[in-house]
N, C-alpha and C. Protein backbone atom coordinates (compact mmCIF):
# COMPACT_ATOMS: atom_id res chain seq x y z
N UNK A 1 92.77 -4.74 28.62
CA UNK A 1 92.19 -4.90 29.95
C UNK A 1 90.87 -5.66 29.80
N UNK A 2 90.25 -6.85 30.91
CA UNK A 2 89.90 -7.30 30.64
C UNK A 2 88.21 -7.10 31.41
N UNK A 3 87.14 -7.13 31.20
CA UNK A 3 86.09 -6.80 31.30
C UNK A 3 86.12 -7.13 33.52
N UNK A 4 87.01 -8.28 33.94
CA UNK A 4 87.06 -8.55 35.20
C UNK A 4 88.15 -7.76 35.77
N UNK A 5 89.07 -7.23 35.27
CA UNK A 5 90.12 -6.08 35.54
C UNK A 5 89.10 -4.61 35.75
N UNK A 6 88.69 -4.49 34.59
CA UNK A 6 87.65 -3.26 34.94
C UNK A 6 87.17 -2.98 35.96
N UNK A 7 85.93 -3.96 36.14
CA UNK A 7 84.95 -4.28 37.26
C UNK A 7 86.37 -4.25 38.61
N UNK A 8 87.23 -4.76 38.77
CA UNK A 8 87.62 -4.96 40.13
C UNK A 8 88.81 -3.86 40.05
N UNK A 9 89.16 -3.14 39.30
CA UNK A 9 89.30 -1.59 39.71
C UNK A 9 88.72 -0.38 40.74
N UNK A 10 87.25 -0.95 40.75
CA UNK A 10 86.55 -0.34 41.34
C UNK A 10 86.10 -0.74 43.25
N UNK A 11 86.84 -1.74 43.08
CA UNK A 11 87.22 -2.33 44.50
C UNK A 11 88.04 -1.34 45.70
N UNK A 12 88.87 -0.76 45.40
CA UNK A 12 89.62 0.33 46.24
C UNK A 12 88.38 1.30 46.78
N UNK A 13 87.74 1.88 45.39
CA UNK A 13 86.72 2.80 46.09
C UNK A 13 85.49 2.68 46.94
N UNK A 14 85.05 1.28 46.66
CA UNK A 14 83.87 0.60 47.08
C UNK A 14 84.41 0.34 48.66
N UNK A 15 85.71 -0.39 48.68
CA UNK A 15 85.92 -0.52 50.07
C UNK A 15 85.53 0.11 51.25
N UNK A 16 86.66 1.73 50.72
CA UNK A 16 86.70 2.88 51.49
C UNK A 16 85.24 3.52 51.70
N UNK A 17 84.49 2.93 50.87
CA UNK A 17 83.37 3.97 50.63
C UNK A 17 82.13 2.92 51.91
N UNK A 18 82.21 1.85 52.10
CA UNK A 18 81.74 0.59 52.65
C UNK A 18 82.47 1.04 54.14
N UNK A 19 83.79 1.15 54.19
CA UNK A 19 84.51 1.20 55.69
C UNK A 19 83.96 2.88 56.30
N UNK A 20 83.91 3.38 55.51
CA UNK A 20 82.98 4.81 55.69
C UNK A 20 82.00 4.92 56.54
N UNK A 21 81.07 4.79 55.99
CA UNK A 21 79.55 3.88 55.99
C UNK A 21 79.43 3.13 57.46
N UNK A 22 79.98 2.05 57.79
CA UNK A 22 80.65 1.51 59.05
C UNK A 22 80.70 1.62 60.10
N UNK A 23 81.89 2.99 59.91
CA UNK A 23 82.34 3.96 61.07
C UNK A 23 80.75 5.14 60.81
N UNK A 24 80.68 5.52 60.25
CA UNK A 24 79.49 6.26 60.73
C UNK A 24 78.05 5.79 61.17
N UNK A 25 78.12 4.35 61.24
CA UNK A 25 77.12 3.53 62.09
C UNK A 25 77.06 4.22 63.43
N UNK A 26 78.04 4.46 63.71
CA UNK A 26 78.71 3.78 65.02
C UNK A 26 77.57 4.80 66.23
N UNK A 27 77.29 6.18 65.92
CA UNK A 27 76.91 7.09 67.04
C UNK A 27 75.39 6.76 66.63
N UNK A 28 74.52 6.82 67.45
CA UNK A 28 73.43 6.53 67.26
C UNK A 28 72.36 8.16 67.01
N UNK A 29 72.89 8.35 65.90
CA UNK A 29 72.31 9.45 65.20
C UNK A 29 71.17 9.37 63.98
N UNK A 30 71.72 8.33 63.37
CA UNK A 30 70.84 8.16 62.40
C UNK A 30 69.25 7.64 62.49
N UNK A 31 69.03 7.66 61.19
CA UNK A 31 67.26 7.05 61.48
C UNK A 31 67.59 5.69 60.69
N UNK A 32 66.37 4.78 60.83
CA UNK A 32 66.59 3.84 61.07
C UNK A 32 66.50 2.98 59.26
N UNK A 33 66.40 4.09 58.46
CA UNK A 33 66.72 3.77 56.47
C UNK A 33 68.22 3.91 56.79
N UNK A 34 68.62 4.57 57.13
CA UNK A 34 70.08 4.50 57.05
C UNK A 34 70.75 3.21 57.55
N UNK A 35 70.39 2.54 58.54
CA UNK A 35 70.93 1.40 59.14
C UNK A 35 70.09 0.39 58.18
N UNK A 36 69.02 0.55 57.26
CA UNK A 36 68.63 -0.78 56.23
C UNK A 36 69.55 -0.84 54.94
N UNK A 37 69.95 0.60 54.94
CA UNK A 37 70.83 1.16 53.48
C UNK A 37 72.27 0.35 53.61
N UNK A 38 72.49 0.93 55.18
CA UNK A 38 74.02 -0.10 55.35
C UNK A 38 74.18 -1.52 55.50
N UNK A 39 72.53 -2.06 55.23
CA UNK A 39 73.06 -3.38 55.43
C UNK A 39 72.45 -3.79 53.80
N UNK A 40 72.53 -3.20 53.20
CA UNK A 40 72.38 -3.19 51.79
C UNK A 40 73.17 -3.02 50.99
N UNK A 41 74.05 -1.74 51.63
CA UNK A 41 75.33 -1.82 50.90
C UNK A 41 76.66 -2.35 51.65
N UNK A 42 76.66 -2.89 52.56
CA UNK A 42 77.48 -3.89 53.07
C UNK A 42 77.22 -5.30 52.05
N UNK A 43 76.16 -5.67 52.12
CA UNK A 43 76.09 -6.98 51.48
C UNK A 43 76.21 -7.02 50.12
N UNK A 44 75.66 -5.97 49.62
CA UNK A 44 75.80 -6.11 48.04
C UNK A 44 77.43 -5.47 48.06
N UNK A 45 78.30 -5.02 48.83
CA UNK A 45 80.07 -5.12 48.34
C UNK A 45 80.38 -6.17 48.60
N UNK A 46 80.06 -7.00 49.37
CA UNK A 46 80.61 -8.63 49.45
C UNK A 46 79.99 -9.32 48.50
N UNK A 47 79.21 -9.26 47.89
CA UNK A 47 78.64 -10.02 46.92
C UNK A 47 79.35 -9.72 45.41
N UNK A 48 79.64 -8.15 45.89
CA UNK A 48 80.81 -7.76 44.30
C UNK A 48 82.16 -7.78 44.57
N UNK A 49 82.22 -7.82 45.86
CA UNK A 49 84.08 -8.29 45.48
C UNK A 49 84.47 -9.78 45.84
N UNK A 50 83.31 -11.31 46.06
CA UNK A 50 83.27 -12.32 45.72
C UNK A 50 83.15 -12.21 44.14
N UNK A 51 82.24 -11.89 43.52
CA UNK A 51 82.09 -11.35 42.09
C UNK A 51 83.41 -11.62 41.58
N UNK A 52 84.05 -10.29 41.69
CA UNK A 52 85.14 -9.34 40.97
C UNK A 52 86.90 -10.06 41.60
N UNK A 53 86.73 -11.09 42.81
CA UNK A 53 87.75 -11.50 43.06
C UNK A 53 87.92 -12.79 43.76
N UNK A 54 87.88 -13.60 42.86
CA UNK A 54 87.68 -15.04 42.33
C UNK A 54 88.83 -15.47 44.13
N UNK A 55 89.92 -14.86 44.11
CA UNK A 55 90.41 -15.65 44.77
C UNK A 55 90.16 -15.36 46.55
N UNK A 56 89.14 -14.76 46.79
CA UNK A 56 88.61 -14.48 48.35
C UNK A 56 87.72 -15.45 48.18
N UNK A 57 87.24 -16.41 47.34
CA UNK A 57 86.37 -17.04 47.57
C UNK A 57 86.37 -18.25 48.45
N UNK A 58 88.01 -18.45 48.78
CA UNK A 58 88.33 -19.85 49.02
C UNK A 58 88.79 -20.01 50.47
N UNK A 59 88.65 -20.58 51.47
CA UNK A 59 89.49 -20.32 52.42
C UNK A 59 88.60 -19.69 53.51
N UNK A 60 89.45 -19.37 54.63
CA UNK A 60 88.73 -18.77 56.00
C UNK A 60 87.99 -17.33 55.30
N UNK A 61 88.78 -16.41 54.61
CA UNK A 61 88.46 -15.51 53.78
C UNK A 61 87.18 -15.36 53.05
N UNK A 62 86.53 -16.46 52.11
CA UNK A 62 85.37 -16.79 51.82
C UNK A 62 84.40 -16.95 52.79
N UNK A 63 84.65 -17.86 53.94
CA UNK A 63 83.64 -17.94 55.17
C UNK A 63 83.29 -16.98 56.05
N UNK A 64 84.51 -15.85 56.09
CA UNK A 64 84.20 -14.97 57.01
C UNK A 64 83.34 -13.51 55.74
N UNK A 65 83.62 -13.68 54.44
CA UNK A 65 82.90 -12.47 54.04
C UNK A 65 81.38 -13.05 53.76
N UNK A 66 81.58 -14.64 54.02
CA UNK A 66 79.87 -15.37 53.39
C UNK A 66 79.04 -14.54 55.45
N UNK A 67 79.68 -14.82 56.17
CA UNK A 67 79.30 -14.62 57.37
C UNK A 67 79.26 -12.92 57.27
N UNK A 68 79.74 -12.14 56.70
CA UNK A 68 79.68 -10.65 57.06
C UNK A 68 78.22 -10.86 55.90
N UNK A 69 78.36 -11.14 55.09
CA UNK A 69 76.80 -10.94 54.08
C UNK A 69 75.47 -11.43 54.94
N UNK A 70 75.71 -12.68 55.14
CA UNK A 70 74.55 -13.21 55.64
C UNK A 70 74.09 -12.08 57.33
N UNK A 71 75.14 -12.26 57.76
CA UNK A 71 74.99 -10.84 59.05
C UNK A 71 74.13 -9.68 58.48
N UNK A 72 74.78 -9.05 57.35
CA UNK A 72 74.15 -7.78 57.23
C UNK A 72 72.87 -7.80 56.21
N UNK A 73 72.29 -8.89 55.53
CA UNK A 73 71.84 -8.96 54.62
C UNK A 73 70.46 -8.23 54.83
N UNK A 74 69.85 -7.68 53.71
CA UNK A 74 68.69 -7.18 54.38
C UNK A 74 67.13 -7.57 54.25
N UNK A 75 67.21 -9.21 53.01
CA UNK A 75 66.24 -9.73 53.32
C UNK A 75 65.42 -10.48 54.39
N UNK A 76 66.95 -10.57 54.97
CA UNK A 76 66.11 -11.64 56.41
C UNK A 76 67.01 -10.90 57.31
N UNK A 77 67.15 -9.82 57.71
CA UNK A 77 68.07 -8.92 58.02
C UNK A 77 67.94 -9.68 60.13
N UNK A 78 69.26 -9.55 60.60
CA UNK A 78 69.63 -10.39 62.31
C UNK A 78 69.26 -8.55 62.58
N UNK A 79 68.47 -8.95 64.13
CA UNK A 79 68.03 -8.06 64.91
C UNK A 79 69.09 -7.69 66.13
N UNK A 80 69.74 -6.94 66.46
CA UNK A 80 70.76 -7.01 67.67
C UNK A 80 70.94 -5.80 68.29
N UNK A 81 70.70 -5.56 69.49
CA UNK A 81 70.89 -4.24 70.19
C UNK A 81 72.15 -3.65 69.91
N UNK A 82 71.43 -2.26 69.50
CA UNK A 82 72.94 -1.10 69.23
C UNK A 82 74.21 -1.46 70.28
N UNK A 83 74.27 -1.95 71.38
CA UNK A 83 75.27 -1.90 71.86
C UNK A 83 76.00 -3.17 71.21
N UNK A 84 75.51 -4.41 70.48
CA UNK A 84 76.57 -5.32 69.71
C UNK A 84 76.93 -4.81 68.74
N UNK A 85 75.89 -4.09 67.81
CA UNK A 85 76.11 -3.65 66.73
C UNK A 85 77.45 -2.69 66.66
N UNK A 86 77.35 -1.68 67.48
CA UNK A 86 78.73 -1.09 67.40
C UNK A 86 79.91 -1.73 67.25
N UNK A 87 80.42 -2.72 68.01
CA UNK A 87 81.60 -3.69 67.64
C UNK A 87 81.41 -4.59 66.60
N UNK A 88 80.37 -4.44 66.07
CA UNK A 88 80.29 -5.57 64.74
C UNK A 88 80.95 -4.69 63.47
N UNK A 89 79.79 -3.41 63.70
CA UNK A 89 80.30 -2.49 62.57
C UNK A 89 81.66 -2.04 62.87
N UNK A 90 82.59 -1.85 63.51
CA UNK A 90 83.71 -1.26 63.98
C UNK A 90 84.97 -2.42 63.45
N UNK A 91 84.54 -3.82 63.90
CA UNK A 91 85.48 -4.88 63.44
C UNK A 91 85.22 -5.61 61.94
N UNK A 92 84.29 -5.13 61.24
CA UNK A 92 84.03 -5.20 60.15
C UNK A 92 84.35 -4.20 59.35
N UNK A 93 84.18 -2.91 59.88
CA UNK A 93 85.44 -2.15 58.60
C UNK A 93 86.46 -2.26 59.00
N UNK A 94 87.05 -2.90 60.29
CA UNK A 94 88.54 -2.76 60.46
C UNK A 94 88.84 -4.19 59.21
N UNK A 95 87.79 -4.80 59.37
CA UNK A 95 88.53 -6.07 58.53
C UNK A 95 88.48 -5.67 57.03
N UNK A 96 87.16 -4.75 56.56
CA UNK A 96 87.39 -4.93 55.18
C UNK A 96 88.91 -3.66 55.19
N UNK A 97 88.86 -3.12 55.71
CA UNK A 97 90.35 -1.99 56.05
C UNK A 97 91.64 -3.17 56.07
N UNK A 98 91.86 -3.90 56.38
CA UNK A 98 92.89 -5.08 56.56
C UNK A 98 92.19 -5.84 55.17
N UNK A 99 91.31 -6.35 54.57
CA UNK A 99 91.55 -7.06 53.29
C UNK A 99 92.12 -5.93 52.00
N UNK A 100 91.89 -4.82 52.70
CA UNK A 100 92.46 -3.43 51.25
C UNK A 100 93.82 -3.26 51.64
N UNK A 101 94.29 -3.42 52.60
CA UNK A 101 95.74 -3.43 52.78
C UNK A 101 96.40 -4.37 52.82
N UNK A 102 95.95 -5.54 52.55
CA UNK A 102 97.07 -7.03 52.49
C UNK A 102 96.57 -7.30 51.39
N UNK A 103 96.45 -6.46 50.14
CA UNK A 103 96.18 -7.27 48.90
C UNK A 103 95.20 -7.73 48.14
N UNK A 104 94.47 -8.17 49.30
CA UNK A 104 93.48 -8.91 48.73
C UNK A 104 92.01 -8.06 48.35
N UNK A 105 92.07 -6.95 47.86
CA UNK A 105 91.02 -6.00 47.53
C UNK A 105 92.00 -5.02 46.91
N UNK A 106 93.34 -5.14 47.04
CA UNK A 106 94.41 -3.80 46.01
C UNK A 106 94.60 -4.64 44.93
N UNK A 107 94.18 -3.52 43.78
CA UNK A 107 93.87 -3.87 42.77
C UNK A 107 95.80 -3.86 42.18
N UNK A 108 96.41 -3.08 42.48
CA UNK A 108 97.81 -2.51 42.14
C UNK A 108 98.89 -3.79 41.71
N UNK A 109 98.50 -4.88 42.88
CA UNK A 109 99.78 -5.98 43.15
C UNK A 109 99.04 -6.71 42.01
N UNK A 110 97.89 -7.20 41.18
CA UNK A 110 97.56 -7.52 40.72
C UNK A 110 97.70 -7.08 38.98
N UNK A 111 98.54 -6.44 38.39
CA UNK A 111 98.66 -5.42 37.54
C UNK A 111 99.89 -5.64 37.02
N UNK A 112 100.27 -6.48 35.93
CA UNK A 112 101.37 -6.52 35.84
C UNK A 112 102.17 -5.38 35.21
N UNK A 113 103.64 -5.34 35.64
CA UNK A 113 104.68 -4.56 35.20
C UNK A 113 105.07 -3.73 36.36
């Protein structure tokens, strides 16, 4: 196994753990480290599963996770009233939820035998 097999093993859990995160944006409960944390660890999983999976890089796929990073990033972090934010965060784990189920984040189809 190869040092990039390793590393993108860990893609399944990062997902779920990212689509998590997401959905618990959503009620306006939290304080406001928690909403810098999620856009910290939103961006740094797109930055590791561009990393860890060479072939999302290319395509509408690449543009739309370069656009979910730059969205959530938290050095120059976009300002937007909780009421957009909810459908951002909501259609953004539905999507990273749809890149873990068509493949392209399951580590499994990738695995030969």
């Amino acid at each position: 196994m190869t040092n990039t097999e390793k590393t993108s093993d860990k893609l399944p859990v990062a997902a779920w753990v990212v689509i998590a995160a997401l959905v618990a944006a959503v009620p306006p409960i939290w304080p406001i480290g928690f909403y810098t944390l999620l856009r910290l660890v939103v961006c740094a999983f797109v930055i590791y599963a561009l990393v860890a999976r060479p072939k999302l890089r290319g395509g509408g796929l690449g543009v739309a996770l370069g656009f979910v990073a730059l969205l959530f990033n938290p050095i120059f972090p976009v300002y937007l009233d909780k009421a957009l934010w909810v459908p951002i965060d909501l259609g953004v784990a539905y999507f990273f939820w749809w890149l873990f189920r068509t493949h392209a984040l399951d580590t499994a189809e990738e695995r030969p035998g």
